[in-house]
Protein backbone atom coordinates (compact mmCIF):
# COMPACT_ATOMS: atom_id res chain seq x y z
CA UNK A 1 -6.98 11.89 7.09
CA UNK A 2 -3.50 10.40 6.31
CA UNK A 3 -0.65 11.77 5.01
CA UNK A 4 2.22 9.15 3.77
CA UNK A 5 5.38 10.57 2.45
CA UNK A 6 5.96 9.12 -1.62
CA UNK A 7 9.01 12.23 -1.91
CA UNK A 8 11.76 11.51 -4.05
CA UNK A 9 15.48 11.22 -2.08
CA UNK A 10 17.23 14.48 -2.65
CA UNK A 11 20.82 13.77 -3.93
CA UNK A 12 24.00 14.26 -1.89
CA UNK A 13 26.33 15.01 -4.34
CA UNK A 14 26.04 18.70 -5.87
CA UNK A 15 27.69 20.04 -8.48
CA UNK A 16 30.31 22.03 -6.67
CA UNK A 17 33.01 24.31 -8.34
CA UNK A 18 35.46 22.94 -6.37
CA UNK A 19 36.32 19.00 -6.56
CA UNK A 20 37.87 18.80 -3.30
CA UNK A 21 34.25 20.17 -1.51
CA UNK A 22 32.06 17.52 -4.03
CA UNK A 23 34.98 14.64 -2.89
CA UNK A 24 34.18 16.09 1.18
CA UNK A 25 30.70 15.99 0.43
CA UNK A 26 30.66 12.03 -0.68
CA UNK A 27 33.37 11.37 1.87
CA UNK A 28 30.47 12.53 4.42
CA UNK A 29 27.83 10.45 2.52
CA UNK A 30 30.06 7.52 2.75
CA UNK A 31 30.87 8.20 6.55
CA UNK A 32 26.99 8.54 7.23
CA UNK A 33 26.08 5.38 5.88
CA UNK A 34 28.11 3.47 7.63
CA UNK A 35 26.60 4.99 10.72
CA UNK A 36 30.05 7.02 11.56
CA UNK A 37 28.05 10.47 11.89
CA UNK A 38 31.24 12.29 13.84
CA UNK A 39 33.23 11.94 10.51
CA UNK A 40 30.14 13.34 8.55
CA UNK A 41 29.85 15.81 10.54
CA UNK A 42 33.84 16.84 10.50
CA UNK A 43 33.16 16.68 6.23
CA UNK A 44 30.04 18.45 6.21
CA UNK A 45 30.32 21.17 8.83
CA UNK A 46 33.38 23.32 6.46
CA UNK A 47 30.90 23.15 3.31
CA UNK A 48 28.00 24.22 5.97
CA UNK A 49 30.50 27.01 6.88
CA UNK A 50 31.04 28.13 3.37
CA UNK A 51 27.68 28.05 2.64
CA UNK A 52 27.11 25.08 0.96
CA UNK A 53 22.71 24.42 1.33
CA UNK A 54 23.02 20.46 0.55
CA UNK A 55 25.80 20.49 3.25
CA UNK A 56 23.65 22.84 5.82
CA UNK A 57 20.70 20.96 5.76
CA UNK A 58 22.65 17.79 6.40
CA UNK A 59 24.09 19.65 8.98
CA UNK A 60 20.47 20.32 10.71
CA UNK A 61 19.33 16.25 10.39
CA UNK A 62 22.71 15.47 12.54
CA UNK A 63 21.77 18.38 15.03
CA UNK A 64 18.42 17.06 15.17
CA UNK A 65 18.54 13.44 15.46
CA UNK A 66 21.57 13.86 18.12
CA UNK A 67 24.51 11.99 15.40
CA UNK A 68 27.87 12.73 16.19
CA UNK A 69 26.94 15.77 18.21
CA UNK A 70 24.55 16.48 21.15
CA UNK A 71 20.68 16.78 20.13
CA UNK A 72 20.09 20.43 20.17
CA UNK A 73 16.78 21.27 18.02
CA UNK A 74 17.71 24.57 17.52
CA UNK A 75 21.23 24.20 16.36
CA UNK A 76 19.25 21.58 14.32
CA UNK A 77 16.62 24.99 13.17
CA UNK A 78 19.73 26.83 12.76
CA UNK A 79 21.13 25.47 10.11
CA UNK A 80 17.87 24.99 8.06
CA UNK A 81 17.05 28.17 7.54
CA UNK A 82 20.35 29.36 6.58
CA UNK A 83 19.66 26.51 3.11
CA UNK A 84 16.28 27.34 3.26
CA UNK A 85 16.91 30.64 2.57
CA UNK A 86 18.78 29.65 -0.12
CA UNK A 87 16.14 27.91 -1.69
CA UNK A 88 16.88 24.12 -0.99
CA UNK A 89 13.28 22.68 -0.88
CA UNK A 90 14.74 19.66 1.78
CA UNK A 91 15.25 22.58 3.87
CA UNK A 92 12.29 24.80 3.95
CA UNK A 93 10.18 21.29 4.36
CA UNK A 94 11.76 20.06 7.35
CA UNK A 95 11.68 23.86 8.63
CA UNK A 96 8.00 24.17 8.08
CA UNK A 97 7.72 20.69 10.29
CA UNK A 98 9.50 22.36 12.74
CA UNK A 99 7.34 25.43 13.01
CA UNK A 100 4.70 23.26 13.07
CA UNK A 101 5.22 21.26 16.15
CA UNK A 102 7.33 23.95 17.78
CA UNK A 103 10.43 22.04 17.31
CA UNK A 104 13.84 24.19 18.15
CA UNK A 105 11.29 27.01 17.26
CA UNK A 106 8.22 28.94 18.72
CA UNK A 107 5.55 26.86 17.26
CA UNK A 108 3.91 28.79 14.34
CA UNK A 109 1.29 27.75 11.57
CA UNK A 110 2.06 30.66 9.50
CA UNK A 111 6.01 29.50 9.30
CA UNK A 112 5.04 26.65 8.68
CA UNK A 113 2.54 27.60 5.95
CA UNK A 114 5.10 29.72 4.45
CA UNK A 115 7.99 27.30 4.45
CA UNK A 116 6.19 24.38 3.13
CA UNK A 117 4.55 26.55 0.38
CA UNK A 118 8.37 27.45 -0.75
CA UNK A 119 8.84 23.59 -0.71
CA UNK A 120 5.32 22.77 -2.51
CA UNK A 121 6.73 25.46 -5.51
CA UNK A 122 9.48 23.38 -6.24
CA UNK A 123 7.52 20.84 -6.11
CA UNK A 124 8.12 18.76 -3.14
CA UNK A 125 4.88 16.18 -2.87
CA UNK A 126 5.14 16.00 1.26
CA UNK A 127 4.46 20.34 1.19
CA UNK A 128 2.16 20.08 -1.27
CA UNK A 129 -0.06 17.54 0.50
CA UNK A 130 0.77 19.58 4.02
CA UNK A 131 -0.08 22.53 2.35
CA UNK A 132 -3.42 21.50 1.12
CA UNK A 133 -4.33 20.12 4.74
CA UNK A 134 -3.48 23.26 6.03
CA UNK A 135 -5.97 25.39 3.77
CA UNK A 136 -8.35 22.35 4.58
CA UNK A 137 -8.11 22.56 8.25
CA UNK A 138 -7.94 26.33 8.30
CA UNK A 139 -4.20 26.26 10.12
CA UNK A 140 -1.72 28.43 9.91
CA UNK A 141 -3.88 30.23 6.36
CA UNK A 142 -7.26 31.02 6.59
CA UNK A 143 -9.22 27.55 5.69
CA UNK A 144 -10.06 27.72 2.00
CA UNK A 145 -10.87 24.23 0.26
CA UNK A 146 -10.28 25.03 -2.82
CA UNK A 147 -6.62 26.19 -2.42
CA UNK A 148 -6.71 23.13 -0.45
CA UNK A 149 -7.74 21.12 -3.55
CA UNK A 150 -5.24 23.26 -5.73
CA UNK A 151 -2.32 21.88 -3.68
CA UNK A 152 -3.82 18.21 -2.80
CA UNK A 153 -4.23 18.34 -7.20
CA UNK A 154 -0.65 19.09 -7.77
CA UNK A 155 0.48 16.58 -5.24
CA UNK A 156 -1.66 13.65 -6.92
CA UNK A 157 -0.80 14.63 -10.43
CA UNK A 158 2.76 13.30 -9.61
CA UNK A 159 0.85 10.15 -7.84
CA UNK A 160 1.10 10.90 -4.16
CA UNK A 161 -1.10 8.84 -3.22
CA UNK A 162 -2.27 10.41 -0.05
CA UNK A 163 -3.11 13.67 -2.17
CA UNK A 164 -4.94 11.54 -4.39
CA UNK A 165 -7.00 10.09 -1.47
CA UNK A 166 -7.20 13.65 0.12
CA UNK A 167 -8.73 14.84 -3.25
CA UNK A 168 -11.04 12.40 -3.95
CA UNK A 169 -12.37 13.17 -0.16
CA UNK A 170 -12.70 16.48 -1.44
CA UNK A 171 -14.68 15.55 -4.87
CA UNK A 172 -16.98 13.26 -2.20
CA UNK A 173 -17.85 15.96 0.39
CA UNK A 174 -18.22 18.77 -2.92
CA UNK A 175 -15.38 20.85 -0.64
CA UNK A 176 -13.79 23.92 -2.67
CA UNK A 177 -14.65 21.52 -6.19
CA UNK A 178 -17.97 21.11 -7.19
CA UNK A 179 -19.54 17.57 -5.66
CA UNK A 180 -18.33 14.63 -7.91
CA UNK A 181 -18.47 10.94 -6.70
CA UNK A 182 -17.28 9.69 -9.82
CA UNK A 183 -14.41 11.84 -9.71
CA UNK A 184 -13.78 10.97 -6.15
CA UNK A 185 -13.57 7.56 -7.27
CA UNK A 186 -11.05 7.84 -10.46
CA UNK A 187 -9.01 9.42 -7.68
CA UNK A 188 -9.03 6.68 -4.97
CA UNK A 189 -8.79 3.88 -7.72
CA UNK A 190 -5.31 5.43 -8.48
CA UNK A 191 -4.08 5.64 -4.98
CA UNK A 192 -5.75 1.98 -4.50
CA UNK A 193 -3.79 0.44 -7.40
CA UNK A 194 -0.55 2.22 -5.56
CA UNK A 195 -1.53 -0.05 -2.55
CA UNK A 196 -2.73 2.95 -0.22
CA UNK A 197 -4.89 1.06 2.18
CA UNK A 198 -7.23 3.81 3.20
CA UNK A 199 -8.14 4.54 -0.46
CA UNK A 200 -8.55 0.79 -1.07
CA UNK A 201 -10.88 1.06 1.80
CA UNK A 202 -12.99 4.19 0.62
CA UNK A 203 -13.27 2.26 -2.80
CA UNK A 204 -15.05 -0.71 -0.75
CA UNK A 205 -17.31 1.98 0.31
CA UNK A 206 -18.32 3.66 -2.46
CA UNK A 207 -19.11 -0.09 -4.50
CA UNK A 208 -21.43 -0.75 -1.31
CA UNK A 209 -22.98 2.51 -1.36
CA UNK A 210 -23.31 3.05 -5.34
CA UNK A 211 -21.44 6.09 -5.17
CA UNK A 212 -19.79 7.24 -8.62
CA UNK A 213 -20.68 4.14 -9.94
CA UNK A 214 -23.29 1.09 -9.82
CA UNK A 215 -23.57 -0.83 -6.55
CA UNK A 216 -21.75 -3.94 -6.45
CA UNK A 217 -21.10 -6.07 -3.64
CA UNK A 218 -18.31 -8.25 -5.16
CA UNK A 219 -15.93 -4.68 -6.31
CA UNK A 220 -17.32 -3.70 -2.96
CA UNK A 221 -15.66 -7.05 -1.38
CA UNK A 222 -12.39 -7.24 -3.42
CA UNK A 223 -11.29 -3.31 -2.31
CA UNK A 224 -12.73 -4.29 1.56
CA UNK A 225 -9.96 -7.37 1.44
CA UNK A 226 -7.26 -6.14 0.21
CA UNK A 227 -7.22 -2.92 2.59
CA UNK A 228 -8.20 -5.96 5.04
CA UNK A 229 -5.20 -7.79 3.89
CA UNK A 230 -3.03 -4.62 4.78
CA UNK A 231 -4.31 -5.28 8.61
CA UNK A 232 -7.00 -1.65 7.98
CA UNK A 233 -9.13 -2.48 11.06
CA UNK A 234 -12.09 -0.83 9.54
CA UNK A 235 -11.67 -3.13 6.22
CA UNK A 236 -11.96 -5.61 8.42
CA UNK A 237 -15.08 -4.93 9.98
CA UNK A 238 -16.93 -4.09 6.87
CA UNK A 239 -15.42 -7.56 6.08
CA UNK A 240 -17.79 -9.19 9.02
CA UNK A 241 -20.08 -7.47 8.33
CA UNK A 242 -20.28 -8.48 5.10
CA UNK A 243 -19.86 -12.36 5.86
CA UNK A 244 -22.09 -12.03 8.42
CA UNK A 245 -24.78 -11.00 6.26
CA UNK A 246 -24.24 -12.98 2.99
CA UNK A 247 -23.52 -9.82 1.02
CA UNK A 248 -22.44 -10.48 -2.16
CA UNK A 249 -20.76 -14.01 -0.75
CA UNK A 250 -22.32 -17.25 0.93
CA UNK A 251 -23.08 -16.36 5.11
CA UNK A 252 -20.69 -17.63 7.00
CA UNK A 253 -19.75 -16.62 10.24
CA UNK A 254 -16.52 -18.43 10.87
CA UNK A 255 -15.08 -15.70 8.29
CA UNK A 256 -17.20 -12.80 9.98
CA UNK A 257 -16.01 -14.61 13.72
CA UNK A 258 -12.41 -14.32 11.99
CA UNK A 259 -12.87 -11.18 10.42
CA UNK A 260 -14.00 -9.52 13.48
CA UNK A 261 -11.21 -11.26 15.81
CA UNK A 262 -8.26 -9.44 13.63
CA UNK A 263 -10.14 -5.77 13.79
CA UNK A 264 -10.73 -6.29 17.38
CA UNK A 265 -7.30 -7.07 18.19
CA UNK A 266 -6.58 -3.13 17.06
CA UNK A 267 -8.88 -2.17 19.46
CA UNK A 268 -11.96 -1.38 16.82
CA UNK A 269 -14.82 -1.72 19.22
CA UNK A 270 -17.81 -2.38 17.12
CA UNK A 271 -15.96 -5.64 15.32
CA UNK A 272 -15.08 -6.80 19.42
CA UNK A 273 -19.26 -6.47 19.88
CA UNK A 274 -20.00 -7.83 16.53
CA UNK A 275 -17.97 -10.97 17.04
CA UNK A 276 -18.99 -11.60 20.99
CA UNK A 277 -22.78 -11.75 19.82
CA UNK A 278 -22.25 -14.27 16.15
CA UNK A 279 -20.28 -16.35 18.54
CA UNK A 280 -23.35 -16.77 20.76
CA UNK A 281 -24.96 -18.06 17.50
CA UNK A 282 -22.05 -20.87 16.80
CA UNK A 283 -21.02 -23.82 18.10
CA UNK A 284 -17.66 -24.43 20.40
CA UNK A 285 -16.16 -26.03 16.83
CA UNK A 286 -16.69 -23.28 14.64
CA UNK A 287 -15.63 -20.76 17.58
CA UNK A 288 -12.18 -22.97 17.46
CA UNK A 289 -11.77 -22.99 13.47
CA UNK A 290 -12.61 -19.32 13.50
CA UNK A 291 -9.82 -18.50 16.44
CA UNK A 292 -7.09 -20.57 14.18
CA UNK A 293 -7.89 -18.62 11.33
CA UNK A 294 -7.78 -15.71 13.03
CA UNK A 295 -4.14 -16.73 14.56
CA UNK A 296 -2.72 -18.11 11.47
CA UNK A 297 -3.99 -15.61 9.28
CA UNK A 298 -1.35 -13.55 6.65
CA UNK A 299 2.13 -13.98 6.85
CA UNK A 300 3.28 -10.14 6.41
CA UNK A 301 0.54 -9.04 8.48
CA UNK A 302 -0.44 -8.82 12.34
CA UNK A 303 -0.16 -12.75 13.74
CA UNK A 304 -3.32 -12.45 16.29
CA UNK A 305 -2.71 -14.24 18.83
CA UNK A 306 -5.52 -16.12 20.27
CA UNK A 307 -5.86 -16.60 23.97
CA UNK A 308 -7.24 -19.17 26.23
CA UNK A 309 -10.93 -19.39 27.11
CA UNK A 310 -9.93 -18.51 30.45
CA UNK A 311 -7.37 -15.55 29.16
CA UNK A 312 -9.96 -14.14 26.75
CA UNK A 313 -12.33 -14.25 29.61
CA UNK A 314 -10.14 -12.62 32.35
CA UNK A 315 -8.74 -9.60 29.21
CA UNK A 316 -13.02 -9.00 28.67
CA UNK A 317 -13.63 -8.53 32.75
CA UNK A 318 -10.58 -6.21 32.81
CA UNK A 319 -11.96 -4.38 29.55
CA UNK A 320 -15.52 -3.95 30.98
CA UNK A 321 -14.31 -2.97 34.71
CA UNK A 322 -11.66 -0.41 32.77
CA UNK A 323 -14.32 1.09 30.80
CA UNK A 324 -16.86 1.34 33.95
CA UNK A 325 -13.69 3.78 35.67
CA UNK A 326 -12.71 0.46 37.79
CA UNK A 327 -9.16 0.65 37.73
CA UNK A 328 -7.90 -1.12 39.96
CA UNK A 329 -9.91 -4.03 38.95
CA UNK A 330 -8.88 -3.25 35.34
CA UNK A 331 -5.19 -3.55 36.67
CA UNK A 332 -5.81 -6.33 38.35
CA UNK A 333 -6.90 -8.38 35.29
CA UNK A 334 -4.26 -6.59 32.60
CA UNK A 335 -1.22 -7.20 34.78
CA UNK A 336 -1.12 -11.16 35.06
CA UNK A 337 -1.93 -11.53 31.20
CA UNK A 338 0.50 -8.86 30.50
CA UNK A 339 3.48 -10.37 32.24
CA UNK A 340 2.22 -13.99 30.56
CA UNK A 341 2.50 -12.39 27.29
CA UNK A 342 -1.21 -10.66 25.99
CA UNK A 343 -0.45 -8.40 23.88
CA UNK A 344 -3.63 -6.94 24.05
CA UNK A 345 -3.29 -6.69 27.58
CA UNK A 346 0.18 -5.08 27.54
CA UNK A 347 -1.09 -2.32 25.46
CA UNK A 348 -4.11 -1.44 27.82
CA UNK A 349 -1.40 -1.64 30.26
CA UNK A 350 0.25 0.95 28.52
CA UNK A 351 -2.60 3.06 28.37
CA UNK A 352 -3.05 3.24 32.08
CA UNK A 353 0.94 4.19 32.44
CA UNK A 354 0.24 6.92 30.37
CA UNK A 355 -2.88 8.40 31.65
CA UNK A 356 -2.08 7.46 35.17
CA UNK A 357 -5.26 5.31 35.56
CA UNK A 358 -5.21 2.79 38.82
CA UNK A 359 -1.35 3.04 38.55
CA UNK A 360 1.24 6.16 39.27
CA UNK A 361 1.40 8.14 35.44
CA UNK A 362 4.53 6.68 34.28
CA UNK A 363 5.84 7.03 30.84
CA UNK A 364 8.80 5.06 30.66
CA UNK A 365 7.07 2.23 32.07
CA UNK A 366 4.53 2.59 29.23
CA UNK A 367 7.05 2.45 26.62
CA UNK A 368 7.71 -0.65 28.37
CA UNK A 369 4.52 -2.84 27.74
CA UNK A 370 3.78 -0.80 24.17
CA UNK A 371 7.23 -2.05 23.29
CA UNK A 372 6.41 -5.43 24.72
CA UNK A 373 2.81 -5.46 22.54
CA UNK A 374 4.69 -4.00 19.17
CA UNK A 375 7.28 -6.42 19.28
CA UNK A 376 4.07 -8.72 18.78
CA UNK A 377 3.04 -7.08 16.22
CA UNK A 378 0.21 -5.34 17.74
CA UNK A 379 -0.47 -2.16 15.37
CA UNK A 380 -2.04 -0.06 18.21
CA UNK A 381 0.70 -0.38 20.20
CA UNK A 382 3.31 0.45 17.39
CA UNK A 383 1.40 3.13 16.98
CA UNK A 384 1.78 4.67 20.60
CA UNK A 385 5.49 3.86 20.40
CA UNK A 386 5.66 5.92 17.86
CA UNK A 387 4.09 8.58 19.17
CA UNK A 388 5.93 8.00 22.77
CA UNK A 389 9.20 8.34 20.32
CA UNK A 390 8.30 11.35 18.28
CA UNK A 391 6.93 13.51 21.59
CA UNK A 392 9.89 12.40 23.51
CA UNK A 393 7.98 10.92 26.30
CA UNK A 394 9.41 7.81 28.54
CA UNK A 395 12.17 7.86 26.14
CA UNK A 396 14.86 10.22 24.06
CA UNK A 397 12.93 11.87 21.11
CA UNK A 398 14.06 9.89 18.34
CA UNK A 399 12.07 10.57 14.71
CA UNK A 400 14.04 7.23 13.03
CA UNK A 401 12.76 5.16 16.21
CA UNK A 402 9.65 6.70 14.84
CA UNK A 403 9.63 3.84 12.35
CA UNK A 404 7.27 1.71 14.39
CA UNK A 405 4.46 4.25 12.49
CA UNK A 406 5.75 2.90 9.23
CA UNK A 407 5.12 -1.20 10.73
CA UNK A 408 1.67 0.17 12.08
CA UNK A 409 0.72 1.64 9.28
CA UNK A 410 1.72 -1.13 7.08
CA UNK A 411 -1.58 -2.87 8.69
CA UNK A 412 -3.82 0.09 7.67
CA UNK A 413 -3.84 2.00 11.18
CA UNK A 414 -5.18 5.26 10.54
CA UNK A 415 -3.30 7.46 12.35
CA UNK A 416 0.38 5.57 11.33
CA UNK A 417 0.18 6.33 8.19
CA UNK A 418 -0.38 10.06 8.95
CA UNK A 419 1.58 10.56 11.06
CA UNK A 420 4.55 8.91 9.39
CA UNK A 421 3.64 11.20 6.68
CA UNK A 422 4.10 14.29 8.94
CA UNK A 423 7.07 12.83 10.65
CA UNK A 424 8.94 12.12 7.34
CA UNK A 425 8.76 15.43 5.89
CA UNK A 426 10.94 16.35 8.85
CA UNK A 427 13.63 13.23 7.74
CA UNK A 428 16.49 14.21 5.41
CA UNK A 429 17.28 11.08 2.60
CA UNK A 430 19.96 10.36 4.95
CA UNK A 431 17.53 9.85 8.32
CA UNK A 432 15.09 7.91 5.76
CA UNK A 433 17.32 5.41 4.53
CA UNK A 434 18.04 4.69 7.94
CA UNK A 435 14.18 4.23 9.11
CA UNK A 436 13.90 1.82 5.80
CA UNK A 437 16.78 0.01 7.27
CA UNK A 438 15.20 -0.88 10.47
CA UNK A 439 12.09 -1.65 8.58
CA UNK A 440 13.50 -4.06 5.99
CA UNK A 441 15.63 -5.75 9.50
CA UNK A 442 12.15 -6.09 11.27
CA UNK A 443 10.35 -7.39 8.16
CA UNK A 444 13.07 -10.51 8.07
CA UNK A 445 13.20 -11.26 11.54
């Protein structure tokens, strides 16, 4: 499942009894924004002192994130319980993310539980949604779907889209609600209408399969393309699939070719297979208009970029001899295309930096060729630099530089767009503003 942060930005500016501490607390604002975090921290760290939550909690995102003063996670911890215990819900969220990756804290499900369910009272839309995966998944509380479906409801009843997904999962499976498809439905069509890829994408499924409503391959189609359209690899495959058979649409197999090309280049197996045996069935031409199509295809989404004859088969011999525990073979094929600019072959590089495979286990250098591959645009390898960013591993822990999750899961991948979700709740307004910033500057590159 996914879990995407839709919170509303908590306010800097409290209503304080004294003017001079409201005029300190904007004068921090102000300093933060324009990326001067030693001055915030010289306005906010009195108010902190005097107890001020707002100011406290600010105080925490600058210990955590390493602004204006040295990274210290538990300096970070410090300061959000002492607002959390005052009630501020910004607070007791990002505390309950650290208990739950043992952040500046002894890692701790039941914290975590508790701190998020303070949050999800005030209604805070990231605990709520954490909350209800917790009872789901049985961690931290002792698994009960139902609460699970309590929390996931109130989430989704202010349109959190994830919730709304996470619910209608619920209505589908008949976990802690009674077994519903056409309720599952109502709820995905309203996170698909927000845009939410993977609802768009269980829509195309339940229009194939009939479920909570009449089969129909063309609703079925429309919901497959536009969580295609949002670079979902799966969406994608279903889309071959669909071309490939004439369902609902004329066969063709320069779509399905195409189709299968873009999942493929996200690593989805099945769509690499798929589109390896149509291609057997077509000729050189319509192997060539399907590869353009594939290359020029969306301008906001993943630009695929289509190698050689000779590339694509050198990247399939280095697949094949990785997957049969070859190694050093595998290296020997990744490095050259790597270094001439695969990105496909960068990531797997990557992958063997990180796992140590044919190569000496080295993170940094994995960061590297991921970096290398996301700067392509390669959502699989955002992904990993995302993760390589929020574990801290080849490079400084960094949750903003967490942002390539947010440009991976802008193409539907499925773990982004959950982890984002998790990472965010941890992210004061202040630390998300400046994640959207570095999002909106890669978008208009």
């Amino acid at each position: 499942m996914k879990y995407v942060l839709r919170a509303a930005l908590v306010s800097l500016a409290l209503s304080l009894a004294a003017p001079v501490a409201a005029a300190d607390m904007a004068a921090g604002r102000e300093a933060y924004q324009r990326e001067d975090y030693a001055a915030a921290f010289s306005e906010w760290r009195p108010l902190a002192e005097r107890g001020n939550a707002e100011a406290q909690t600010n105080l925490g995102v600058l210990h955590y994130q390493g602004q204006g003063v040295a990274r210290d996670r538990v300096e970070a911890a410090k300061w959000y319980l002492k607002a959390a215990s005052q009630g501020h819900a910004q607070a007791q969220t990002n505390l309950g993310v650290m208990y739950y990756h043992g952040q500046g804290v002894a890692q701790d499900y039941g914290e975590a539980a508790k701190w998020f369910r303070n949050a999800a009272k005030q209604g805070i839309t990231f605990a709520q949604t954490r909350l209800g995966f917790m009872y789901a998944e049985g961690r931290g509380v002792s698994g009960d779907a139902a609460t699970a479906a309590t929390w996931y409801r109130r989430a989704a009843d202010q349109g959190h889209a994830q919730a709304q997904t996470d619910l209608g999962n619920l209505y589908l499976q008949g976990r802690g609600v009674a077994e519903d498809p056409g309720e599952a439905l109502a709820w995905y069509r309203q996170a698909a209408d927000q845009g939410y890829a993977e609802a768009q994408f269980q829509l195309g499924y339940m229009y194939q399969e009939g479920l909570g409503a009449a089969k129909d391959h063309g609703k079925s189609l429309k919901w497959y393309r536009k969580a295609a359209e949002q670079g979902r690899a799966g969406a994608q495959a279903m889309l071959g699939i669909i071309y490939a058979n004439g369902l609902g649409v004329t066969e063709d197999y320069i779509q399905a070719h195409m189709w299968w090309s873009l999942a493929a280049s996200q690593g989805h197996d099945g769509a690499r297979k798929n589109r390896d045996i149509v291609a057997g069935v077509m000729t050189s031409a319509e192997i060539g208009e399907a590869q353009k199509l594939a290359r020029d295809w969306g301008p906001d989404t993943a630009k695929i970029r289509v190698a050689s004859a000779s590339a694509a088969e050198d990247f399939a011999v280095g697949l094949e001899a990785y997957k049969n525990g070859d190694y050093a073979a595998a290296l020997g094929k990744f490095q050259p295309l790597a270094e001439q600019g695969h990105a496909e072959a960068q990531f797997n590089l990557g992958l063997m930096y990180v796992n140590g495979q044919g190569v000496t286990q080295d993170h940094s250098e994995a960061v590297e060729w991921y970096r290398k591959a996301a700067q392509q645009e390669f959502a699989g390898a955002q992904y990993n630099l995302g993760l390589m960013y929020d574990l801290g591993h080849g490079v400084e822990q960094d949750f903003v530089l967490a942002v390539w999750w947010t440009l991976s899961a802008r193409k539907g991948h499925s773990g982004a767009a959950k982890n984002r979700g998790i990472v965010e709740g941890g992210m004061s307004d202040l630390q998300l503003a400046q994640a959207q910033k570095l999002v909106r500057e890669w978008k208009s590159r």
